[in-house]
PDB file of N, CA and C in Angstrom:
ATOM      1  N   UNK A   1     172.959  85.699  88.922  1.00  0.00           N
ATOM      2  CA  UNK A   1     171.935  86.603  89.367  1.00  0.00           C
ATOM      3  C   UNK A   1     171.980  87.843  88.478  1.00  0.00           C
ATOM      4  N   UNK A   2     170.911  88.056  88.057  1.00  0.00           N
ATOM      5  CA  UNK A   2     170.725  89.713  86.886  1.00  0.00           C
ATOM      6  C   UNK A   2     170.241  90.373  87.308  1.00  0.00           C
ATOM      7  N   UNK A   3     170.738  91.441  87.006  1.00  0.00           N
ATOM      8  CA  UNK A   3     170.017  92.490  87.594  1.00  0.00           C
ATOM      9  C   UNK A   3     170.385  93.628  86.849  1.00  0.00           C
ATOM     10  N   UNK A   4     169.218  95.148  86.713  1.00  0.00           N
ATOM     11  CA  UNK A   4     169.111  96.332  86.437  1.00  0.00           C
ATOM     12  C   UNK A   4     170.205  97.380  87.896  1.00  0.00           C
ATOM     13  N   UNK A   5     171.169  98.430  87.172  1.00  0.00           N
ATOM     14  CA  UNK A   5     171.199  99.404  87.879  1.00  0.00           C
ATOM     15  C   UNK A   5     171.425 100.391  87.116  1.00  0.00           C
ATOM     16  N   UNK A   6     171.216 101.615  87.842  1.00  0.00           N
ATOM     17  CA  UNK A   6     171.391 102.823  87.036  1.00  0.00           C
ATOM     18  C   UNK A   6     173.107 103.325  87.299  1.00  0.00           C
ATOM     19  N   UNK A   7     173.872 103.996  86.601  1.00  0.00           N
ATOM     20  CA  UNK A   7     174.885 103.991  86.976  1.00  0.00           C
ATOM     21  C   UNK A   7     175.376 104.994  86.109  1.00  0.00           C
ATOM     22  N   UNK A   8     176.488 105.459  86.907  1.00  0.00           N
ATOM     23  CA  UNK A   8     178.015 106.540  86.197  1.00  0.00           C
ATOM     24  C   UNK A   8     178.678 106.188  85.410  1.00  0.00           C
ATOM     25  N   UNK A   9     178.559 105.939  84.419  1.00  0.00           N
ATOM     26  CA  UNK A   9     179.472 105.487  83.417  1.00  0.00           C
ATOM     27  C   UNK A   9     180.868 106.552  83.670  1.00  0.00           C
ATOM     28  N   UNK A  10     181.695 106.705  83.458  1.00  0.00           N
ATOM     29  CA  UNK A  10     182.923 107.261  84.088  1.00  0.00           C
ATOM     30  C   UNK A  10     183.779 107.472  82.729  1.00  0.00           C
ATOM     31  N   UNK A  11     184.042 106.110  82.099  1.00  0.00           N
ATOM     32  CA  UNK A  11     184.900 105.860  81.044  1.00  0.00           C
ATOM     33  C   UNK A  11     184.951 104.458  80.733  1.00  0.00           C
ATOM     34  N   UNK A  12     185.697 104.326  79.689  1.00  0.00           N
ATOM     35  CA  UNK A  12     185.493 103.080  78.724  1.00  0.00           C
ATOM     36  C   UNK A  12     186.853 102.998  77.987  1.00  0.00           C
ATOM     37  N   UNK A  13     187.429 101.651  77.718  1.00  0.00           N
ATOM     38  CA  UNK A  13     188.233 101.568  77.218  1.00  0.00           C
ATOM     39  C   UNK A  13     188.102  99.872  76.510  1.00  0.00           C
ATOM     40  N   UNK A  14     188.739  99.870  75.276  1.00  0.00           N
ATOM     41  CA  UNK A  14     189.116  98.314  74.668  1.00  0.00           C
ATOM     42  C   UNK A  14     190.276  97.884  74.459  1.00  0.00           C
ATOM     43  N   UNK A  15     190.616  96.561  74.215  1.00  0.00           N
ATOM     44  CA  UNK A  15     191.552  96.216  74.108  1.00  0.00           C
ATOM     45  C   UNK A  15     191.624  94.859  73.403  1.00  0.00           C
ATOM     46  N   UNK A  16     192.163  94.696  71.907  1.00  0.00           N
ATOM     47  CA  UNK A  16     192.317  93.756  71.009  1.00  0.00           C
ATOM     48  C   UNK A  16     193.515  93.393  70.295  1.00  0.00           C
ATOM     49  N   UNK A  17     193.990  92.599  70.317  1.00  0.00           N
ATOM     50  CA  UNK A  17     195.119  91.777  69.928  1.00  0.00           C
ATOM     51  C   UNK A  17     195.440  90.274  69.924  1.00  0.00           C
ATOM     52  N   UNK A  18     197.091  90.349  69.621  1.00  0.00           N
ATOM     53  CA  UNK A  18     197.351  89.207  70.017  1.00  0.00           C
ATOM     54  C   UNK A  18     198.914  89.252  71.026  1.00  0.00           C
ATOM     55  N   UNK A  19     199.208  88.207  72.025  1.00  0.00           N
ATOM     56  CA  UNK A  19     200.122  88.377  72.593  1.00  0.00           C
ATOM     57  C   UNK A  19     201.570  88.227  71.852  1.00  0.00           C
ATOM     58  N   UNK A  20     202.218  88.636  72.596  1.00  0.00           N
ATOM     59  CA  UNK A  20     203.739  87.637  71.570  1.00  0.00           C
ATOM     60  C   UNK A  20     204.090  86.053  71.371  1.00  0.00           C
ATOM     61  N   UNK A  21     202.909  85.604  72.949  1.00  0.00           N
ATOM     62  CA  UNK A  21     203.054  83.955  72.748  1.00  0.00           C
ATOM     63  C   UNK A  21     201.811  83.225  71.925  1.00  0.00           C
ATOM     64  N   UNK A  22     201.093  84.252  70.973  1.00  0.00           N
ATOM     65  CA  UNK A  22     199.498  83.550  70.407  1.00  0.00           C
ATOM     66  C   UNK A  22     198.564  83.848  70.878  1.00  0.00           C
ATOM     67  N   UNK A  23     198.536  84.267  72.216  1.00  0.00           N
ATOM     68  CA  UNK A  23     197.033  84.464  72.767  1.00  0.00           C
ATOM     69  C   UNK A  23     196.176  86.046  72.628  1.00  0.00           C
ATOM     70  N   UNK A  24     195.316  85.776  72.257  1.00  0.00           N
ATOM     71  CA  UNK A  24     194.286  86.220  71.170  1.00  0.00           C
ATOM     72  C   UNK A  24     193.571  87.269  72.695  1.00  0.00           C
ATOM     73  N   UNK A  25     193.303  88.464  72.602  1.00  0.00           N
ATOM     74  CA  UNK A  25     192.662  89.014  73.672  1.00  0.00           C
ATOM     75  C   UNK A  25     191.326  90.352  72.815  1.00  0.00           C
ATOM     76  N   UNK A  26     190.175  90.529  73.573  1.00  0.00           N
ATOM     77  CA  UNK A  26     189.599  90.903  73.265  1.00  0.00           C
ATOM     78  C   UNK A  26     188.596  91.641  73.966  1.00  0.00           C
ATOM     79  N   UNK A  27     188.519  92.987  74.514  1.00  0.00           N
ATOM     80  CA  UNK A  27     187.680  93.003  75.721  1.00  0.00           C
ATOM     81  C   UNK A  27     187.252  94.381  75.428  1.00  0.00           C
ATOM     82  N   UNK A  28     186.523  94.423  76.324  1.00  0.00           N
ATOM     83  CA  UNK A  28     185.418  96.141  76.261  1.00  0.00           C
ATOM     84  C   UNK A  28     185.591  96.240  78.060  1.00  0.00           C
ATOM     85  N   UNK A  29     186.314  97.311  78.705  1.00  0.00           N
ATOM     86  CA  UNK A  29     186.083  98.040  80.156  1.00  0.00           C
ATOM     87  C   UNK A  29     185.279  99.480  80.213  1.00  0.00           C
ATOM     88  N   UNK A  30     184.590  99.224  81.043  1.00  0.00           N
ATOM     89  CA  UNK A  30     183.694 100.030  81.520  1.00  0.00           C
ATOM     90  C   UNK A  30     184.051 100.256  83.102  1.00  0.00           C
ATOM     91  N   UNK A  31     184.145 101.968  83.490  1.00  0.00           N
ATOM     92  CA  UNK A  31     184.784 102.420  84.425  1.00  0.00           C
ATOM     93  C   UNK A  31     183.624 102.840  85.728  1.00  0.00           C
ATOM     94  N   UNK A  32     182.739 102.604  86.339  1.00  0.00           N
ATOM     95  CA  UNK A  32     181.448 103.151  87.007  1.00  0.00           C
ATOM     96  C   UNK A  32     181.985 103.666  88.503  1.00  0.00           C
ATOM     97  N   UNK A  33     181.626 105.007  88.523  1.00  0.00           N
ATOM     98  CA  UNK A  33     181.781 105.611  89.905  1.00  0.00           C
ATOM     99  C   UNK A  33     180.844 104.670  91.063  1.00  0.00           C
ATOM    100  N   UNK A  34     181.821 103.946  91.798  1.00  0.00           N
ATOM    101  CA  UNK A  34     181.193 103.039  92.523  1.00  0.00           C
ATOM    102  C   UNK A  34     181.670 103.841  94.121  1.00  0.00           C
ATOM    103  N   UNK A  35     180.325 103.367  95.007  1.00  0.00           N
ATOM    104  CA  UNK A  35     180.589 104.181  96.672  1.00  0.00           C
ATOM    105  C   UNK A  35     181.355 102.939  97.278  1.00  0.00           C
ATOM    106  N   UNK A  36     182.751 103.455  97.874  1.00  0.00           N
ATOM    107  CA  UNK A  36     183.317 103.319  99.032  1.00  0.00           C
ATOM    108  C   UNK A  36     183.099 102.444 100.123  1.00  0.00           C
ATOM    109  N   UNK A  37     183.314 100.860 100.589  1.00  0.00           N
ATOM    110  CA  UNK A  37     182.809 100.426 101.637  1.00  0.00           C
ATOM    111  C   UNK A  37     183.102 100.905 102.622  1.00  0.00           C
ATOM    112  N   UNK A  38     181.932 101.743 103.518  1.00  0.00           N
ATOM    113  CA  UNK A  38     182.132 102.594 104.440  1.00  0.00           C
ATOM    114  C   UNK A  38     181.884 101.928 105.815  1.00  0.00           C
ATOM    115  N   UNK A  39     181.826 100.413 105.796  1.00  0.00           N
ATOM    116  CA  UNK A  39     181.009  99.575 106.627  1.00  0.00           C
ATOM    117  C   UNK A  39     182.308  99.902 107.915  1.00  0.00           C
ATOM    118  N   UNK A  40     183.683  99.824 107.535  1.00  0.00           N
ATOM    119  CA  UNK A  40     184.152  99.873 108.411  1.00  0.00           C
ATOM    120  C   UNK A  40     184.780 101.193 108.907  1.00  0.00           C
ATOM    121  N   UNK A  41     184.159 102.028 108.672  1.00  0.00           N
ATOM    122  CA  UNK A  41     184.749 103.963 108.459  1.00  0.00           C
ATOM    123  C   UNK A  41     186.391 103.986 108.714  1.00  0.00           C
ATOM    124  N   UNK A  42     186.834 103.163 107.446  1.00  0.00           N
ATOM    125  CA  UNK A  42     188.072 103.795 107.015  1.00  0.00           C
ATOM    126  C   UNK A  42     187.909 104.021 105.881  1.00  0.00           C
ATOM    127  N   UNK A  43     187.050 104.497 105.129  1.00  0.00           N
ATOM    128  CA  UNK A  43     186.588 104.907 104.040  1.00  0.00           C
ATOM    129  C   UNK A  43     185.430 105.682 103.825  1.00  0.00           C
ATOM    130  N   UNK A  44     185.644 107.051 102.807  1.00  0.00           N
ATOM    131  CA  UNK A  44     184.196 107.586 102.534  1.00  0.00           C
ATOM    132  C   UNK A  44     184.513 108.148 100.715  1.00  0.00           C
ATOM    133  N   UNK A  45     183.084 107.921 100.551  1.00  0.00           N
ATOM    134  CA  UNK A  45     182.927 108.865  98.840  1.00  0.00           C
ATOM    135  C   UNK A  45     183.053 107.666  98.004  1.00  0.00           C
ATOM    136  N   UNK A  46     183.285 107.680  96.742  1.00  0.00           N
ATOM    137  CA  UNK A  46     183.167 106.905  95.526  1.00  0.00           C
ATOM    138  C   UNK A  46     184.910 106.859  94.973  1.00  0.00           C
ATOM    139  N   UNK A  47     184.909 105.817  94.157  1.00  0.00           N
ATOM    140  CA  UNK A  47     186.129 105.296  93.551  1.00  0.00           C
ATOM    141  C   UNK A  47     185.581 104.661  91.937  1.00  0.00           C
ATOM    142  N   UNK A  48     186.547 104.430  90.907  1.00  0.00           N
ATOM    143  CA  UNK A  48     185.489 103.653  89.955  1.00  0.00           C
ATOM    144  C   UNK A  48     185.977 102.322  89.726  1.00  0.00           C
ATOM    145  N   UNK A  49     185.359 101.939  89.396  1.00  0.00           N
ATOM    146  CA  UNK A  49     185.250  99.888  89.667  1.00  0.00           C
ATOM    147  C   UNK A  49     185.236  99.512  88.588  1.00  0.00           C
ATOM    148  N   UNK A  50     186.244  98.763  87.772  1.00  0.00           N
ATOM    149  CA  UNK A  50     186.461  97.967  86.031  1.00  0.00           C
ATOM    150  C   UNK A  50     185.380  96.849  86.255  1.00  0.00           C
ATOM    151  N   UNK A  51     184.510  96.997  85.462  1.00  0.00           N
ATOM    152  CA  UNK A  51     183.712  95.503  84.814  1.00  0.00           C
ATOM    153  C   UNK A  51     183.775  95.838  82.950  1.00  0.00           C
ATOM    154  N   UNK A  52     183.598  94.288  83.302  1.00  0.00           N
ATOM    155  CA  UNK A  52     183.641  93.720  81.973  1.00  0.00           C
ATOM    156  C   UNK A  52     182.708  94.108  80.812  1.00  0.00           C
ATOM    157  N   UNK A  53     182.308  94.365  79.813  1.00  0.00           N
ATOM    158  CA  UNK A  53     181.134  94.504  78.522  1.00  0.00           C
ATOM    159  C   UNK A  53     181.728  93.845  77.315  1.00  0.00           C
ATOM    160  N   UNK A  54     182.091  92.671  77.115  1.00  0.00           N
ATOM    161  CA  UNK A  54     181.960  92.141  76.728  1.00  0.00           C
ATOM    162  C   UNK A  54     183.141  92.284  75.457  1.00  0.00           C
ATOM    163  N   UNK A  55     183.294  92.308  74.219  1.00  0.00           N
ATOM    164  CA  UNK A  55     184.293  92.422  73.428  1.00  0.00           C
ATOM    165  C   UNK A  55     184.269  93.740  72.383  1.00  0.00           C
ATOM    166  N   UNK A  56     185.383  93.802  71.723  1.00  0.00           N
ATOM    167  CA  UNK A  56     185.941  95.037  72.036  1.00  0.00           C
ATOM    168  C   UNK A  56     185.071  95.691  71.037  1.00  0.00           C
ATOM    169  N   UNK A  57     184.040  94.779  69.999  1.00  0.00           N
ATOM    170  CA  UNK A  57     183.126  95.952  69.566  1.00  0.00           C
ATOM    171  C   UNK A  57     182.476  96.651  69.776  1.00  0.00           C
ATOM    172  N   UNK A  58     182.156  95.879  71.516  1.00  0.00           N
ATOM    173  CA  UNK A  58     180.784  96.899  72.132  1.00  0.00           C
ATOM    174  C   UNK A  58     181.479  98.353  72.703  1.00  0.00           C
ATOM    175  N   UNK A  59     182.589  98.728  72.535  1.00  0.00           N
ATOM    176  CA  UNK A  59     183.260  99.855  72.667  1.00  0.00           C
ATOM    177  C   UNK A  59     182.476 100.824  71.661  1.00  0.00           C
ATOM    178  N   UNK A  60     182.602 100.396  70.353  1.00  0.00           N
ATOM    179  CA  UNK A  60     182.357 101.312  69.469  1.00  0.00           C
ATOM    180  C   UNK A  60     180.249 101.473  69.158  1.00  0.00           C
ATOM    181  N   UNK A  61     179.822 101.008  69.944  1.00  0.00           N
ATOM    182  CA  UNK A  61     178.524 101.411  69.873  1.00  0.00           C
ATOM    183  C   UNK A  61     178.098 102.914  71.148  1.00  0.00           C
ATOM    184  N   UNK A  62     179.131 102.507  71.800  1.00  0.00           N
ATOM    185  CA  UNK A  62     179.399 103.916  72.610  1.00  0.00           C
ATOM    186  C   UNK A  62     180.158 105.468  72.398  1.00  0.00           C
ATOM    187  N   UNK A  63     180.843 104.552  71.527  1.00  0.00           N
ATOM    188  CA  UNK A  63     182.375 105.858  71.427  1.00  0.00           C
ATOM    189  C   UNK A  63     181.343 107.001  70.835  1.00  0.00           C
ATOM    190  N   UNK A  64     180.378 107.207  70.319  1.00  0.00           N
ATOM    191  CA  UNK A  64     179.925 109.003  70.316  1.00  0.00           C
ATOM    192  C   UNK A  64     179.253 109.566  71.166  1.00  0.00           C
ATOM    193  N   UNK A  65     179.619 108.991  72.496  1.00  0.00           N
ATOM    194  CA  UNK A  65     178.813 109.517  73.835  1.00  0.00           C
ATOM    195  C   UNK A  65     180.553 110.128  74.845  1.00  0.00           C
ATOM    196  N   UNK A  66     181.970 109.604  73.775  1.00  0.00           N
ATOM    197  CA  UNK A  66     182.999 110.676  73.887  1.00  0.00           C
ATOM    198  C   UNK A  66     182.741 111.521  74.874  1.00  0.00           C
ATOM    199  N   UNK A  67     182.491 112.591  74.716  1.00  0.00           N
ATOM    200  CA  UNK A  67     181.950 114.004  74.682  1.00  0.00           C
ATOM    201  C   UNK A  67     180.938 114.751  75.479  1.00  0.00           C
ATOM    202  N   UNK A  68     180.219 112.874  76.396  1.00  0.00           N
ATOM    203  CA  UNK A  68     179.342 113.404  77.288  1.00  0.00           C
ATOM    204  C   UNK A  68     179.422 112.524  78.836  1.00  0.00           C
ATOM    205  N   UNK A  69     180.964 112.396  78.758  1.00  0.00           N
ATOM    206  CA  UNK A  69     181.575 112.012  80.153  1.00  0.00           C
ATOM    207  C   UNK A  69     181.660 112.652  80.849  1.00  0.00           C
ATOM    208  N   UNK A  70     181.341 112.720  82.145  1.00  0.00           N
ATOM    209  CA  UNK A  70     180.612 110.779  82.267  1.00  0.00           C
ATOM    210  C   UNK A  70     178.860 111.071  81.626  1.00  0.00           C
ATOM    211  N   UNK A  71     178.393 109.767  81.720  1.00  0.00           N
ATOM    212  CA  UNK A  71     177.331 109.974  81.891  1.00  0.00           C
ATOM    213  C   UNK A  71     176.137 108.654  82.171  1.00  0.00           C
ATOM    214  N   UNK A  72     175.194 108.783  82.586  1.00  0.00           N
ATOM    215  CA  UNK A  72     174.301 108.531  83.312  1.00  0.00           C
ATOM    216  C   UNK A  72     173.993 106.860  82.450  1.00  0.00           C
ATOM    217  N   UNK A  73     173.229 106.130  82.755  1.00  0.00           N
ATOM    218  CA  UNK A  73     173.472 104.605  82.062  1.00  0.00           C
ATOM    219  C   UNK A  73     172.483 103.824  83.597  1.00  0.00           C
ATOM    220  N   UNK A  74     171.533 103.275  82.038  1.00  0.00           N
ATOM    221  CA  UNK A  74     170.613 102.087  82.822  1.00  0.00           C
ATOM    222  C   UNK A  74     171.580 100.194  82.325  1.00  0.00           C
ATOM    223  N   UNK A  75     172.481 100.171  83.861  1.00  0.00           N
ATOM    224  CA  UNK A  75     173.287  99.012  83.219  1.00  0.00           C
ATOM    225  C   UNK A  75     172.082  97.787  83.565  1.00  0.00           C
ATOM    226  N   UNK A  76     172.345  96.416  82.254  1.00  0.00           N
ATOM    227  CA  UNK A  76     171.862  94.947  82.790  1.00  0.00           C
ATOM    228  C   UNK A  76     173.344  94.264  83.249  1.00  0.00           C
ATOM    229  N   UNK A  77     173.231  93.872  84.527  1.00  0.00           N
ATOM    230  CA  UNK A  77     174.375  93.348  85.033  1.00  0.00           C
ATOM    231  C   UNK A  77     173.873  91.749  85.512  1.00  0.00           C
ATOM    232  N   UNK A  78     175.481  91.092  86.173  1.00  0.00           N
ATOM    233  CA  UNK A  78     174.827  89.659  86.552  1.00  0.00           C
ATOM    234  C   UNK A  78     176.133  89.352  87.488  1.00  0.00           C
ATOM    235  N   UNK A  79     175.561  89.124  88.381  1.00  0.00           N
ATOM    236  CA  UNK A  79     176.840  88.468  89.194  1.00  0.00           C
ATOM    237  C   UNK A  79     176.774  87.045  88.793  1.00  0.00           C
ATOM    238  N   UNK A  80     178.482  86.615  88.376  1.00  0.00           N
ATOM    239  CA  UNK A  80     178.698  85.345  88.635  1.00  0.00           C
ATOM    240  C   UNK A  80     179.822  85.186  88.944  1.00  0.00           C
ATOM    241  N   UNK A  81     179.569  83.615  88.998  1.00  0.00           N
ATOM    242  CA  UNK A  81     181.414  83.201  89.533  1.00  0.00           C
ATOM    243  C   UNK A  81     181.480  81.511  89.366  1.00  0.00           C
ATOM    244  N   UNK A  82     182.785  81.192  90.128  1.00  0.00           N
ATOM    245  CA  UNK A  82     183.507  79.650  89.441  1.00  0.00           C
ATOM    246  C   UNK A  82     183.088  78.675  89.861  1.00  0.00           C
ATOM    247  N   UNK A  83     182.530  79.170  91.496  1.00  0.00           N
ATOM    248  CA  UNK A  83     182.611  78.286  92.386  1.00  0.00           C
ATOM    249  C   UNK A  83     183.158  78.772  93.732  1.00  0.00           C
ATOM    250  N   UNK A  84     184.340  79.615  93.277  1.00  0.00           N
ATOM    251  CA  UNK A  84     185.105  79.806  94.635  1.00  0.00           C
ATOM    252  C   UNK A  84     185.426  81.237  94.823  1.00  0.00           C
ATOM    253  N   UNK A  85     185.529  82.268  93.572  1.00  0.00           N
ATOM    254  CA  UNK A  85     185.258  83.797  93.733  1.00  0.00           C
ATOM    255  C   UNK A  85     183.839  84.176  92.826  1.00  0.00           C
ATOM    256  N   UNK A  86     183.417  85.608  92.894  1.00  0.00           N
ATOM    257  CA  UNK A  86     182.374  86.100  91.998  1.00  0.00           C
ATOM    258  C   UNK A  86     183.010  87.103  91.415  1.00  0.00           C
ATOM    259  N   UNK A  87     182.442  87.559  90.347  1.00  0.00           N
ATOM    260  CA  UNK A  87     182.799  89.004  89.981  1.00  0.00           C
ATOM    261  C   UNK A  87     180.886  89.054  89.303  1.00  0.00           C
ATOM    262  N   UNK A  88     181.517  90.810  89.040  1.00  0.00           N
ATOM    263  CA  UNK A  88     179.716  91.485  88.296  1.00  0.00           C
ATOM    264  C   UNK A  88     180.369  91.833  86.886  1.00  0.00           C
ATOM    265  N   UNK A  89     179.736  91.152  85.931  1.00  0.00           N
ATOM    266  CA  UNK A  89     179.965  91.762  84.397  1.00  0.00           C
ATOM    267  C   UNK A  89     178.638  92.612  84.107  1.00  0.00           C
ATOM    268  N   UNK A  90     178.439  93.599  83.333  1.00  0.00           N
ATOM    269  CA  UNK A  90     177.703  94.562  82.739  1.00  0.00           C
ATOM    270  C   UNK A  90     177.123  93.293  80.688  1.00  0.00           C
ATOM    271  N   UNK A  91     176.022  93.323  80.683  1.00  0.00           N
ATOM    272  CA  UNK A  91     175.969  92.869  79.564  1.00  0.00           C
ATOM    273  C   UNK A  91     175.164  94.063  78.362  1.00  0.00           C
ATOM    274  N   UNK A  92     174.568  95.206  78.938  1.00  0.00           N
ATOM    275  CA  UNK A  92     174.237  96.220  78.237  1.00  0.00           C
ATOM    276  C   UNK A  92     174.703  97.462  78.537  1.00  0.00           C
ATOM    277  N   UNK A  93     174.625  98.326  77.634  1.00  0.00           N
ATOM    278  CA  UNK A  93     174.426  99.933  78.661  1.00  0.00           C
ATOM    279  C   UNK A  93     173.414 100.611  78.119  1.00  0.00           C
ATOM    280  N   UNK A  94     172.354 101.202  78.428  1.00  0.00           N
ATOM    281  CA  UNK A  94     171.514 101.654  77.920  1.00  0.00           C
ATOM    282  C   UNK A  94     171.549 103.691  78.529  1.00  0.00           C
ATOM    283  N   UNK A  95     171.830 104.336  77.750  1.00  0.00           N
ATOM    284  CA  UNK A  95     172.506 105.614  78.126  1.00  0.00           C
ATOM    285  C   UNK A  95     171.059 106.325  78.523  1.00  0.00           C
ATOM    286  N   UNK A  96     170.968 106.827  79.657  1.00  0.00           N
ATOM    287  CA  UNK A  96     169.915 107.940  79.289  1.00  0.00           C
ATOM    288  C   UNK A  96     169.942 108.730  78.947  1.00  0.00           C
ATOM    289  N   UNK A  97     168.439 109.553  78.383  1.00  0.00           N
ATOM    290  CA  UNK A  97     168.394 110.526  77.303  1.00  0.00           C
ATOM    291  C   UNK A  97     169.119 111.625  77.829  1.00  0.00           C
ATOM    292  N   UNK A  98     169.403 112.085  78.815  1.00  0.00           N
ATOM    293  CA  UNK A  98     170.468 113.119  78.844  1.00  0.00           C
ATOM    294  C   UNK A  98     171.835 113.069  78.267  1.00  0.00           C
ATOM    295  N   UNK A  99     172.228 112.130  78.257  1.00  0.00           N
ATOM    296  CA  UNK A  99     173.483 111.496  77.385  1.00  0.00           C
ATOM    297  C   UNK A  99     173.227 111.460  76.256  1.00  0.00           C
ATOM    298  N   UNK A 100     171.835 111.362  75.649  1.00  0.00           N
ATOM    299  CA  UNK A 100     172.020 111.279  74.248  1.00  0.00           C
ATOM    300  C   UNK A 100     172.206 112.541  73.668  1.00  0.00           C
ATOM    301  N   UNK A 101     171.332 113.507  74.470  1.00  0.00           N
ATOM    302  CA  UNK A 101     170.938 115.061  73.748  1.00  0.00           C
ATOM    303  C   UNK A 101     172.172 115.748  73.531  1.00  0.00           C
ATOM    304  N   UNK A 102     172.991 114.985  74.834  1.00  0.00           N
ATOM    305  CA  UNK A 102     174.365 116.136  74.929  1.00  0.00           C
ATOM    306  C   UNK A 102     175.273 115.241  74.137  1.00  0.00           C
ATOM    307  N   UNK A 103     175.408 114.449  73.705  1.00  0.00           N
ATOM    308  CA  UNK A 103     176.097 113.776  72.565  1.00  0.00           C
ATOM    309  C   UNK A 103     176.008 114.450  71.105  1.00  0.00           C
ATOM    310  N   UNK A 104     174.857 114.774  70.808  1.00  0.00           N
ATOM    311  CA  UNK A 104     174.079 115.083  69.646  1.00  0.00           C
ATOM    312  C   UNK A 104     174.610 116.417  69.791  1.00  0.00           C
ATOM    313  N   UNK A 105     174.233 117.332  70.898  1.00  0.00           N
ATOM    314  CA  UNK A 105     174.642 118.995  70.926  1.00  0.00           C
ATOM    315  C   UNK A 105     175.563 119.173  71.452  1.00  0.00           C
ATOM    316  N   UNK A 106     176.543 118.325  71.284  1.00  0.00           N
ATOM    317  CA  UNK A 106     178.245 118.118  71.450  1.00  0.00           C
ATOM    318  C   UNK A 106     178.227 119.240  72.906  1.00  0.00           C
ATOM    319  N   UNK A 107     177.448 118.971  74.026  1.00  0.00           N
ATOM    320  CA  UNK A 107     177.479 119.493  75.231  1.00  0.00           C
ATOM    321  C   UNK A 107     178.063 118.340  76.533  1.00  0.00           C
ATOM    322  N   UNK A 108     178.857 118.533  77.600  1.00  0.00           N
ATOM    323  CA  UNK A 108     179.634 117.701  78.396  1.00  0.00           C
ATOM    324  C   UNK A 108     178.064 117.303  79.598  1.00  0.00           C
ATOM    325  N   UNK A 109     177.626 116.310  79.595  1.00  0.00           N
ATOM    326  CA  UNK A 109     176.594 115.818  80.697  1.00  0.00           C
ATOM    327  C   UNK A 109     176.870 116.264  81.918  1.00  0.00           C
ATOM    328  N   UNK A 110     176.259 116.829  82.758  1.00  0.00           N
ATOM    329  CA  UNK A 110     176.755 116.400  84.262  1.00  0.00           C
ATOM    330  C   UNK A 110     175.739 115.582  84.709  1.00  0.00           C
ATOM    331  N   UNK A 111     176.356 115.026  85.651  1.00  0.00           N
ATOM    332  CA  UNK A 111     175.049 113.790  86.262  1.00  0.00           C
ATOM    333  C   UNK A 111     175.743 113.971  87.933  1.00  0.00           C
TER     334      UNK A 111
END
């Protein structure tokens, strides 16, 4: 299932290598201020939630938005899964223009 949301980008991190036993790893995290399931009020406010973007170059089409964390982001997302759990991966981020301006005029976004 795909879908558009607008979202907090929070932070971002990659990670590329190899293990000590061969295995080859490669990933892009994306950090989004996600709200609290409050369904059962032992919880209130936001926390941020790791999904996936894919490998670790798509890090560096972001890294000069540095400087304007957090900030604001039209994500394409998709829930899937195995069969027997789901998870939500992110397959774009599309920053809005407030993120861009303050990237450019090395100013910190608030959103």
């Amino acid at each position: 299932m795909k879908f558009s949301s607008t979202v907090k980008v929070m932070g971002m991190k990659y990670s590329k290598g190899k293990m000590d036993n061969g295995t080859e790893f490669d990933s892009t995290k994306v950090y989004v201020e996600t709200e609290l399931d409050t369904s059962k009020e032992t919880a209130m406010g936001t926390a941020c939630a790791e999904y996936g973007l894919g490998k670790a170059d798509e890090y560096q089409k972001y890294k000069h938005l540095a400087s304007s964390l957090p900030f604001m982001a039209i994500a394409e997302m998709e829930i899937v899964t195995n069969g027997k759990t789901q998870k939500t991966v992110i397959h774009s981020l599309k920053p809005l223009e407030g993120a861009k301006q303050a990237a450019v005029g090395g100013k910190n976004a608030s959103a």
